[in-house]
Structures are given as structure tokens and as C-alpha cells.
Protein backbone atom coordinates (compact mmCIF):
# COMPACT_ATOMS: atom_id res chain seq x y z
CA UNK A 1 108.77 64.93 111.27
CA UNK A 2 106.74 67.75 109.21
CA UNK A 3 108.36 68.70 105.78
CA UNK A 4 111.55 70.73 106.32
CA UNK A 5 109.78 74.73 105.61
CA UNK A 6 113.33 75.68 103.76
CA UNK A 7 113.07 72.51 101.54
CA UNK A 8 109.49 73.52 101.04
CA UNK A 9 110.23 76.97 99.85
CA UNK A 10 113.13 75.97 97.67
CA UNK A 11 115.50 78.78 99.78
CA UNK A 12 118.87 77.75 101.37
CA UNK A 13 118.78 78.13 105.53
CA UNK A 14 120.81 81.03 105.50
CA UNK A 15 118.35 82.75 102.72
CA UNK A 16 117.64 86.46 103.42
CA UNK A 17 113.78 88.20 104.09
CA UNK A 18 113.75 89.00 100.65
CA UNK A 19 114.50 85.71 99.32
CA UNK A 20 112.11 83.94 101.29
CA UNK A 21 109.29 86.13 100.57
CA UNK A 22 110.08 86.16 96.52
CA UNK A 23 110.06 82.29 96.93
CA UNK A 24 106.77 82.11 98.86
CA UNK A 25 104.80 84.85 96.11
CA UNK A 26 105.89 82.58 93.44
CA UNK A 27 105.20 79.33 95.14
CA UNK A 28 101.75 80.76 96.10
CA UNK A 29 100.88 82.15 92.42
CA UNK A 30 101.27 78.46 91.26
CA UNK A 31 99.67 76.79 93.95
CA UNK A 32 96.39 78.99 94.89
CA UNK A 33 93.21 77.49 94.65
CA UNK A 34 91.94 80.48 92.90
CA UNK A 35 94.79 79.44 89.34
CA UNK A 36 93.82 75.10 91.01
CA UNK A 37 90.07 75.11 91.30
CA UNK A 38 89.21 71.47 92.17
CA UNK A 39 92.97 70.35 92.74
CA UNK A 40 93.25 69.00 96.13
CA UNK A 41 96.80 68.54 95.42
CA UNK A 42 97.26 71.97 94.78
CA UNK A 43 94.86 73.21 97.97
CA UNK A 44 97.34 70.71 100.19
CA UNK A 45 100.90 72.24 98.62
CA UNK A 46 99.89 75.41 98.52
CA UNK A 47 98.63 75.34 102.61
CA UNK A 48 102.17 73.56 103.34
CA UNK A 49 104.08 76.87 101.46
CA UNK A 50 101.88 79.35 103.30
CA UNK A 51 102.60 77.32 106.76
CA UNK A 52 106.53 77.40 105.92
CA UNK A 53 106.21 81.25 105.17
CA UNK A 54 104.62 82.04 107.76
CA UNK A 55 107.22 80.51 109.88
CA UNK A 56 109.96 81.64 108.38
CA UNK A 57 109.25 85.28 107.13
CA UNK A 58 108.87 85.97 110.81
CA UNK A 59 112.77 86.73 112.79
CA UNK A 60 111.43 85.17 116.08
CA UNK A 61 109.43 82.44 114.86
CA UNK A 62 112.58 81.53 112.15
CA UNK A 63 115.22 82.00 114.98
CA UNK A 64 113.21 79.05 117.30
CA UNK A 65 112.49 76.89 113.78
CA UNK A 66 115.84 76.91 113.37
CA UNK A 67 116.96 75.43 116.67
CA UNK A 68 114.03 73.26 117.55
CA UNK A 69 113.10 72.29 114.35
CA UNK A 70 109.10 71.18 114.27
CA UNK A 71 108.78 71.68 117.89
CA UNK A 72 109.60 75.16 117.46
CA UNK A 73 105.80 76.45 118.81
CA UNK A 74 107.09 74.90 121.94
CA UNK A 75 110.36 77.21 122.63
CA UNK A 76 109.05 79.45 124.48
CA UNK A 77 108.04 76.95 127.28
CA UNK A 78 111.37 75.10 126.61
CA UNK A 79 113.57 77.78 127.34
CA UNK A 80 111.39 78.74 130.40
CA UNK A 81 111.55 75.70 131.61
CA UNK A 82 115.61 75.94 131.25
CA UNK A 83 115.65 79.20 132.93
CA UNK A 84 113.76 77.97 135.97
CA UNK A 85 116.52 75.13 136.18
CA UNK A 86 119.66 77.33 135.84
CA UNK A 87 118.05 79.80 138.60
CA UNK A 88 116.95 76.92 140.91
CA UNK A 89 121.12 75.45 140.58
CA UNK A 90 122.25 78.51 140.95
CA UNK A 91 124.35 80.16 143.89
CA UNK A 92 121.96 81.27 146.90
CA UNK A 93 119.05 79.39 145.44
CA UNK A 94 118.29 77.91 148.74
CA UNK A 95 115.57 79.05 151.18
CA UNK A 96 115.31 78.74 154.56
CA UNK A 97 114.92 74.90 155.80
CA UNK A 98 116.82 74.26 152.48
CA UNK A 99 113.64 74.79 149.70
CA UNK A 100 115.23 75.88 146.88
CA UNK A 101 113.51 78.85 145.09
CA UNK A 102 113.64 80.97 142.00
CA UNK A 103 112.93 84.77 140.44
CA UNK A 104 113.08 86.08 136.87
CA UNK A 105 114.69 89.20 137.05
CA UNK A 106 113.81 89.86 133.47
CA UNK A 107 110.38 90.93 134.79
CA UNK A 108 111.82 93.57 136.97
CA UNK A 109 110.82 96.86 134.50
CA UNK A 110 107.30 95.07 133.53
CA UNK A 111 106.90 94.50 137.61
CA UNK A 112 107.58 98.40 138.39
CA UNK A 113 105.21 99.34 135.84
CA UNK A 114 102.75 97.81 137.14
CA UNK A 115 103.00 98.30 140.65
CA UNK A 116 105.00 100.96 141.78
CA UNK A 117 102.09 103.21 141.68
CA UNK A 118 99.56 101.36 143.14
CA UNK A 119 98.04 100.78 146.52
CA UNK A 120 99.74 98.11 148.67
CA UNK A 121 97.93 96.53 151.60
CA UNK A 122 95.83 98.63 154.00
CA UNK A 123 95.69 101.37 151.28
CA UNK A 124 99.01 102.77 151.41
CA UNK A 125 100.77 103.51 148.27
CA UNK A 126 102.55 100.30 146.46
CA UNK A 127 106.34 99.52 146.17
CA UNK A 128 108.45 97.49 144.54
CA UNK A 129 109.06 95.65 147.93
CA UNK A 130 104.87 94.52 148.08
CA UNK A 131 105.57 93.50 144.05
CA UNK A 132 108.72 91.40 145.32
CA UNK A 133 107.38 89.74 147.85
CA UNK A 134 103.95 89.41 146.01
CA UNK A 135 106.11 87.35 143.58
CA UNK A 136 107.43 85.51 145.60
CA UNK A 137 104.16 84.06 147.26
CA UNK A 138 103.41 83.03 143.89
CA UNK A 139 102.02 85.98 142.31
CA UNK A 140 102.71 85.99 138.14
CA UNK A 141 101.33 87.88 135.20
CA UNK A 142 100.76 85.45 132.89
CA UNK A 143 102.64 85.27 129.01
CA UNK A 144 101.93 87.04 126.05
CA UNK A 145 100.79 84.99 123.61
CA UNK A 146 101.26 84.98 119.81
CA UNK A 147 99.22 83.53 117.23
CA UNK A 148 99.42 83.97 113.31
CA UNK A 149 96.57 83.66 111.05
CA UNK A 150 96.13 84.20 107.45
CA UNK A 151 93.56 86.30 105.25
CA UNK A 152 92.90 86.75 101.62
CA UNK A 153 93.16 90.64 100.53
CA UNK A 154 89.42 90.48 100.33
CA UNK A 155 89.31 90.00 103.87
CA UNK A 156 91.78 92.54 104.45
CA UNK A 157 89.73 94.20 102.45
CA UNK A 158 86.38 93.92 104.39
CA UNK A 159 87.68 93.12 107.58
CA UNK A 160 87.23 89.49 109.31
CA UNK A 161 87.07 87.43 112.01
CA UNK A 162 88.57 84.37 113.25
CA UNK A 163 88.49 82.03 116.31
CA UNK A 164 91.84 81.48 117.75
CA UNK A 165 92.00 77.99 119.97
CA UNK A 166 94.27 78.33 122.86
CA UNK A 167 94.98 75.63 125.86
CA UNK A 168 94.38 76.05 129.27
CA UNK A 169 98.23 75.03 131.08
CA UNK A 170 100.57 72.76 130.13
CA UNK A 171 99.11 69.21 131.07
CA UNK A 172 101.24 66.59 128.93
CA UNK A 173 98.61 64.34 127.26
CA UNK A 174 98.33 60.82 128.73
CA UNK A 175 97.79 59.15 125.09
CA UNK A 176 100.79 60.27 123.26
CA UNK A 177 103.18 61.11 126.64
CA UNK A 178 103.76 64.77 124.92
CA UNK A 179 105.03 63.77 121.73
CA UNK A 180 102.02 64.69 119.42
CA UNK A 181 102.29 61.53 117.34
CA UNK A 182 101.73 58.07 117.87
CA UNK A 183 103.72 56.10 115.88
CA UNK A 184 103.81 58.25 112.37
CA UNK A 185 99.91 59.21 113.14
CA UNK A 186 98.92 62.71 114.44
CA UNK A 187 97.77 61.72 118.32
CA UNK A 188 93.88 62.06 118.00
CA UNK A 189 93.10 63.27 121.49
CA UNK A 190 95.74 66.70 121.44
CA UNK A 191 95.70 67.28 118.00
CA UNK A 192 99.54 67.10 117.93
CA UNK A 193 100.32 69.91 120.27
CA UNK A 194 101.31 67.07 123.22
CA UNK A 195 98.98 69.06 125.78
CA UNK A 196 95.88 67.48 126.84
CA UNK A 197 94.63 71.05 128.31
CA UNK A 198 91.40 71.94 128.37
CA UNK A 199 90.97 74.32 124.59
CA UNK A 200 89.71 77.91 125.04
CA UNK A 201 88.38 79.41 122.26
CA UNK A 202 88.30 83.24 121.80
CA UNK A 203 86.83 85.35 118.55
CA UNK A 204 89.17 88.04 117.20
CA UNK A 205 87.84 90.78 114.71
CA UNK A 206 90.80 91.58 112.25
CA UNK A 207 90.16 95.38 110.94
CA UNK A 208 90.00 96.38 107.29
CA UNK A 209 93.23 97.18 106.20
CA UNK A 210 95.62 95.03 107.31
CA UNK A 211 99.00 94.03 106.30
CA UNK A 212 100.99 91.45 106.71
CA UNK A 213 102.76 91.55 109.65
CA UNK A 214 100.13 93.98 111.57
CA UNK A 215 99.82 92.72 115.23
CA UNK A 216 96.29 92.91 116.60
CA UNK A 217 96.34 92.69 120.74
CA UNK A 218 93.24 91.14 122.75
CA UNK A 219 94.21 92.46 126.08
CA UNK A 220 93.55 89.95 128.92
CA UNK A 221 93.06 87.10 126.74
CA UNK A 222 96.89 85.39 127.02
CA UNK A 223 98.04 82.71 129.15
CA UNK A 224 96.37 83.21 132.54
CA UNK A 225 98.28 84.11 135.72
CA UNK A 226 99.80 82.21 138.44
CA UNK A 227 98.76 83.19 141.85
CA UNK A 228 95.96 85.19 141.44
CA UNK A 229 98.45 87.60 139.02
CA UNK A 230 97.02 89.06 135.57
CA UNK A 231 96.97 87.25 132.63
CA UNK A 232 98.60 88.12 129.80
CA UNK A 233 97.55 89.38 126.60
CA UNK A 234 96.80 87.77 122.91
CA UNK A 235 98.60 89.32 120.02
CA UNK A 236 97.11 87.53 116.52
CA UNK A 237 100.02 88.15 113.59
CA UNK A 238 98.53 88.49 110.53
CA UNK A 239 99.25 87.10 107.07
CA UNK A 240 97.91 88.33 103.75
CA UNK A 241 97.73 86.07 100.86
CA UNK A 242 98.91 86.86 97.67
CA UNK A 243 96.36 87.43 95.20
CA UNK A 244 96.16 86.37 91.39
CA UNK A 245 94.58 89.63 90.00
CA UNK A 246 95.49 92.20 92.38
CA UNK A 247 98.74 93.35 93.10
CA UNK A 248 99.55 95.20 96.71
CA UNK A 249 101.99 98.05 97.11
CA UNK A 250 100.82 99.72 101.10
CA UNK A 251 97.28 100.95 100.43
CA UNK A 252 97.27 100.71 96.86
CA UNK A 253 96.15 98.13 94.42
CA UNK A 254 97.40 97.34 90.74
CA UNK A 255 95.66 95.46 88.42
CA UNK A 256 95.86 94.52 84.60
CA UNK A 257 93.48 95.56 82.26
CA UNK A 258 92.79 94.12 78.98
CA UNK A 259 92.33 96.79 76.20
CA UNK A 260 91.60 95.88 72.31
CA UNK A 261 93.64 97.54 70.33
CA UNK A 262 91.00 98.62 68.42
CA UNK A 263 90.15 100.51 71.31
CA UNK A 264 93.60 101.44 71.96
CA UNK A 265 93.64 103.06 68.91
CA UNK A 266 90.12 104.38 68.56
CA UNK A 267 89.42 104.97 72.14
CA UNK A 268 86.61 103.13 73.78
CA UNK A 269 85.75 101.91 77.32
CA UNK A 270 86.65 98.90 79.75
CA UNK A 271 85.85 97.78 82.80
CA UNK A 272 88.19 97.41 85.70
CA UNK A 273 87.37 94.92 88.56
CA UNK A 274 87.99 96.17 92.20
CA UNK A 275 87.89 94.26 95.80
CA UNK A 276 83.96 95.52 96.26
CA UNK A 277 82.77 93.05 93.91
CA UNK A 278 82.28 95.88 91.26
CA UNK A 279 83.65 96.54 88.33
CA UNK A 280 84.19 100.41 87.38
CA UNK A 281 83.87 101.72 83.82
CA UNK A 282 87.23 103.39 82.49
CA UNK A 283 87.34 105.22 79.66
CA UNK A 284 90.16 104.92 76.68
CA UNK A 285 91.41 107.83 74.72
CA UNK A 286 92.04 107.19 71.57
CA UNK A 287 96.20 106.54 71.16
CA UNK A 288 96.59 105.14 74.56
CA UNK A 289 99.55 102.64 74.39
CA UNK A 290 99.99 99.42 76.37
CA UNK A 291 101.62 100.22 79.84
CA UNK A 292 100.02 103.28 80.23
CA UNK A 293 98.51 103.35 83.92
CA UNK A 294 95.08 105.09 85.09
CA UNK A 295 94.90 106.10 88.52
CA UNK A 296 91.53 105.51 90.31
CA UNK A 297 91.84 107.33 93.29
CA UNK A 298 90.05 106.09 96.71
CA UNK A 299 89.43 102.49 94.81
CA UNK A 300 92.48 100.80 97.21
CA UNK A 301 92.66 99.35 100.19
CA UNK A 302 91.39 100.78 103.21
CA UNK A 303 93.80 102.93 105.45
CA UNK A 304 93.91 100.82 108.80
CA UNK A 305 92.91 102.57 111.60
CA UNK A 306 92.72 105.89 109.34
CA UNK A 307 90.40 108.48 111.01
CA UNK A 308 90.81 111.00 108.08
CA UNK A 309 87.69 111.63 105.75
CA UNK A 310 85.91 109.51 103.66
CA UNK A 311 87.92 110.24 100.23
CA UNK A 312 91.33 109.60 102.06
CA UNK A 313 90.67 106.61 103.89
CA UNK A 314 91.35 104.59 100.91
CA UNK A 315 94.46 104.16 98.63
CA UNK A 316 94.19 104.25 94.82
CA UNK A 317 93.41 101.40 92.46
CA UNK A 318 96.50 101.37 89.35
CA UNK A 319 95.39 100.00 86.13
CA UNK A 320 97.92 99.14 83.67
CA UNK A 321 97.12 98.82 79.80
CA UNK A 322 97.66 95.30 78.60
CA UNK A 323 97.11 95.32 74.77
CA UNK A 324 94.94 92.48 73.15
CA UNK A 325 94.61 91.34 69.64
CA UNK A 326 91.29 89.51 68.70
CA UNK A 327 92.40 85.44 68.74
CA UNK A 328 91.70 84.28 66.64
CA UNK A 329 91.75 86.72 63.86
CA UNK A 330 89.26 86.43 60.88
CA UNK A 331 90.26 87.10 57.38
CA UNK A 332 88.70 90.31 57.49
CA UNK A 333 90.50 91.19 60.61
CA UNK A 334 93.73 90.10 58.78
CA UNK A 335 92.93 91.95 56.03
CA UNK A 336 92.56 95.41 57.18
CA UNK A 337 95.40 95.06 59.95
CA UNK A 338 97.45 94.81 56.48
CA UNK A 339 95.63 97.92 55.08
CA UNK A 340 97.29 99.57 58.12
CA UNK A 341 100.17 98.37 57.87
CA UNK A 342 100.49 99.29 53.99
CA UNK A 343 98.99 103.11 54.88
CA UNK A 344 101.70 103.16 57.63
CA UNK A 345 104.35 102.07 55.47
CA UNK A 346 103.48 104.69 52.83
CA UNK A 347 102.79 107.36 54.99
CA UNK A 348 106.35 107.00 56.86
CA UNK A 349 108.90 109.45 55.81
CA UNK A 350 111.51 108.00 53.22
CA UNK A 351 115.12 108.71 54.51
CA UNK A 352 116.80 109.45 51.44
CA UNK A 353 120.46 108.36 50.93
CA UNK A 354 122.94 111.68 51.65
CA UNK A 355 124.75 112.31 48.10
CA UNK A 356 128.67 112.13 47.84
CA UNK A 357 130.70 114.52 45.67
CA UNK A 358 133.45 113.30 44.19
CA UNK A 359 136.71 115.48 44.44
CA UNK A 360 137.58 117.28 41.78
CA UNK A 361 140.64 116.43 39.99
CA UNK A 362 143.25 119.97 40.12
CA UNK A 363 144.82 118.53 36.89
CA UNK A 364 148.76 118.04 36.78
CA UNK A 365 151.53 120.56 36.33
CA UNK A 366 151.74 121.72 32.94
């Protein structure tokens, strides 16, 4: 049994979106390998919390997790399965010489779609009647498939690609019997997923610009059809990974800069890092106090799928002031920060005390 993904998050079961994704950002800031380098321990925790997000940050992947547990990658072929049996027990399932048979009427709209405009046999225009009985003789489009992946925002950045594994039908393995395991071990010959189908391996390009949750769709490339029917199509889900520097709102990027305060002060320049591998000069006006934020415009992300020109394909990169003493300070240092302070002191305006006047006495009656 794989680590419960709610106990791995540190979220109750009934936790909302928001929750969930708060937990995972600061699980993720802890754990990355970027703040871990050469913790294993680390890598391996911070893999399990991106696993149990990724799960659980999606409705239809949380709503079969939370019914079938670890064998929730499996629920759409479970419930199938179920379906088949209630239609096969059901009233009028019987054929003629008593072989029982079954429809899904829940592909009635996709069936029309795709058929009630075409050409049936000898040419003449297609009906729903050639799709029905087409169907019936075996005929299926095959099921969409969904597979999530994750990138870091420099691949979302730059674009990527990745090779998604996928098996061929659903022949049970003969070494486990289905299961996955044997005994507490991972079964060797299916990899865990209890199929012992052939693998099929297909390369999907992710675009520049991603988000998380953007669905990319490899038409054709789903689980092939039944009957000489069409196969379905791939849709790859993608995750992006938090990142320790950068900070994501949409297109744009926000990042910290450290700014002496001698610069601060004085004015100088910085440099600000950005997701091309450059860093960009900034220049500091003299004043400038911590928080304030420069806006570099087209230094974001890129727009996905954007077709506008070159300036406005990008977001804007946000650099906040962060304020830096020297550490540690020399004597020097301390002595002329006290200088200041002294000259600011004396050069503050004195609030002076407001005077009372005493009443005057009227004297008595003479």
C-alpha cells in the first residue's frame, strides 16, 4: 500500500483546492533538490509530495483516489468493466439464440458526430442506423487517455519534451496475477501496473508557456479501437514545479533582488537573474526603499500559443527591493552608520512641548 497522498501533504480528506495546493508549495519549497543538493532523502520526499499533488489537485483524479485508494489509475477500466456487467444483467440483454449482448448509450452524441455525415456502404450518405449496427459488429473508438507529467518553469520556459509509456490492452500479468506486487516488492516484469501488455512509447513536445493544468492532445495516439474503430486520443496534463527564486503569477515572474543599502541610498546598479540564463542590469535611484518593485517588461514567461508580436508574447519580470546590510559589518562600517544616525537625529525637527497658561485669578468680592 503506497503512502496515503493526504497523510503525505499534511491536509485533512475533505481539504479544499486551495488548501491542498498551499500545502504542496510549502512542502515543495522544503523538499526541492534545488534548497537539498546531494540529499537523496530530500530528492525521494519531495518526488512522493509532487506524486500526491498531482493526484489530488486534480477533481477527477482526487474523486477515483478517494474511492479506490492506490488503484485509483485503474478506475476507469473498473467502472467499465461494471458497466458492461449491469448492461449484460439487464432487462432485454438477450440476443437471439440467447447470447447476451451490450451497448453504451453514453456514446450516442460522440457516435452522431462522427458518423451522421459520412458515407455508409456503397457510397450513400451515413446514418446513425450504419453507426448502430457498426457497433454492434464490434466496431469501437477507442478511450481517451490521460497522462500527467511534470516540468520545472525552465522547461515551461523553453518548452520540452517527454516520452509518455502507454500499454497495449489489458493482459493481466502472469507473474504477479494483476496485483502489481509480489509479496511487499514492486512485481519486476509490469512495473506495478498488473498488465503484462506490450509498452508503447510515444514523444510529446510540451510548448513554452505552459501552466499547470494546460492539457496538450496527441490526436490518434489513445487506447486503440476495437473492431477496426478509431483510436482514441492522448491528452498529457501538465504540472509545473514550484521554483525557489522565481515566483509565478499567469505570464509574469517575480523575483527578489538584493540591494545594499548603500546603494539604496546612493543609487547604484544590480543585476536581476531571469529564466534565459541571463542576468539583466537594473539600475537604482538613489532613495529607493525596500519593497519597491521594477517592472521589466517582456522578461516573463512566454504567452502559450500567443500569435501577437514579438514584444507581447512575453509577460513581465517583477523585481522587488530586498534591502541588505554588509554582514558582517567592520568598525568603519559601524562607525559611519552612527555618523548617520547622529546627522539624522540632529537634523530631525524638535517637537517642542505646547505651553499652558494658567488662569488668571478674577480676585474676590471686595
Amino acid at each position: 500500500m503506497a503512502d496515503d497522498y493526504y497523510t503525505l501533504l499534511g491536509v485533512k480528506r475533505d481539504a479544499s483546492e486551495k488548501d491542498v495546493r498551499q500545502a504542496f508549495r510549502r512542502l515543495a519549497r522544503r523538499y526541492h533538490p534545488d534548497v537539498n543538493p546531494n540529499n537523496p532523502d530530500a530528492e525521494a520526499r519531495f518526488k512522493q509530495v509532487n506524486e500526491a499533488f498531482e493526484v489530488l489537485s486534480n477533481a477527477d483524479s482526487r474523486r477515483k483516489y478517494d474511492r479506490y485508494g492506490d488503484q485509483w489509475q485503474h478506475a476507469d477500466q473498473i467502472e467499465a468493466m461494471r458497466r458492461q456487467q449491469t448492461a449484460g444483467a439487464g432487462p432485454g440483454s438477450a440476443g437471439p439464440g440467447g447470447q447476451s449482448f451490450s451497448f453504451d448509450f453514453g456514446d450516442l452524441s460522440d457516435l452522431v458526430g462522427r458518423n451522421g455525415g459520412g458515407a455508409g456502404p456503397g457510397g450513400r450518405p451515413g446514418s446513425i442506423f450504419d453507426s448502430l449496427f457498426g457497433r454492434a459488429a464490434g466496431r469501437r473508438r477507442g478511450q481517451d487517455v490521460e497522462h500527467r507529467t511534470r516540468v520545472t518553469l525552465e522547461e515551461a520556459y523553453r518548452g520540452a519534451t517527454r516520452t509518455i509509456e502507454l500499454r497495449e490492452g489489458e493482459e493481466t500479468c502472469s507473474i504477479c496475477g494483476g496485483s502489481g506486487q509480489i509479496g511487499t516488492a514492486t512485481c519486476h516484469a509490469c512495473r506495478g501496473t498488473g498488465s503484462a501488455a506490450p509498452l508503447r512509447r510515444i514523444e510529446v513536445t510540451i510548448p513554452p508557456g505552459v501552466q499547470t493544468g494546460t492539457r496538450i492532445r496527441v490526436a490518434a495516439k489513445g487506447a486503440p479501437g476495437q473492431g477496426g474503430g478509431q483510436p482514441g486520443d492522448l491528452y498529457l496534463v501538465v504540472d509545473v514545479l514550484p521554483h525557489p527564486r522565481f515566483e509565478r503569477d499567469g505570464d509574469d515572474l517575480r523575483v527578489d533582488i538584493d540591494v545594499p543599502v548603500t546603494d539604496a541610498a546612493l543609487g547604484g546598479e544590480v543585476r536581476v537573474p531571469t529564466l534565459k540564463g541571463r542576468s539583466l542590469a537594473l539600475t537604482i535611484p538613489a532613495g529607493t526603499q525596500g519593497g519597491k518593485v521594477f517592472r521589466l517588461a517582456g522578461q516573463g514567461m512566454p504567452r502559450h500559443g500567443a500569435a501577437a508580436a514579438q514584444a507581447a508574447r512575453f509577460g513581465d519580470l517583477h523585481a522587488r527591493v530586498r534591502l541588505v546590510l554588509p554582514d558582517p559589518l567592520t568598525e568603519e562600517q559601524r562607525s559611519l552608520l552612527a555618523q548617520l544616525r547622529d546627522t539624522q537625529l540632529r537634523d530631525a525637527p524638535r517637537e517642542t512641548e505646547p505651553r499652558t497658561t494658567e488662569p488668571r485669578s478674577t480676585g474676590g468680592a471686595r
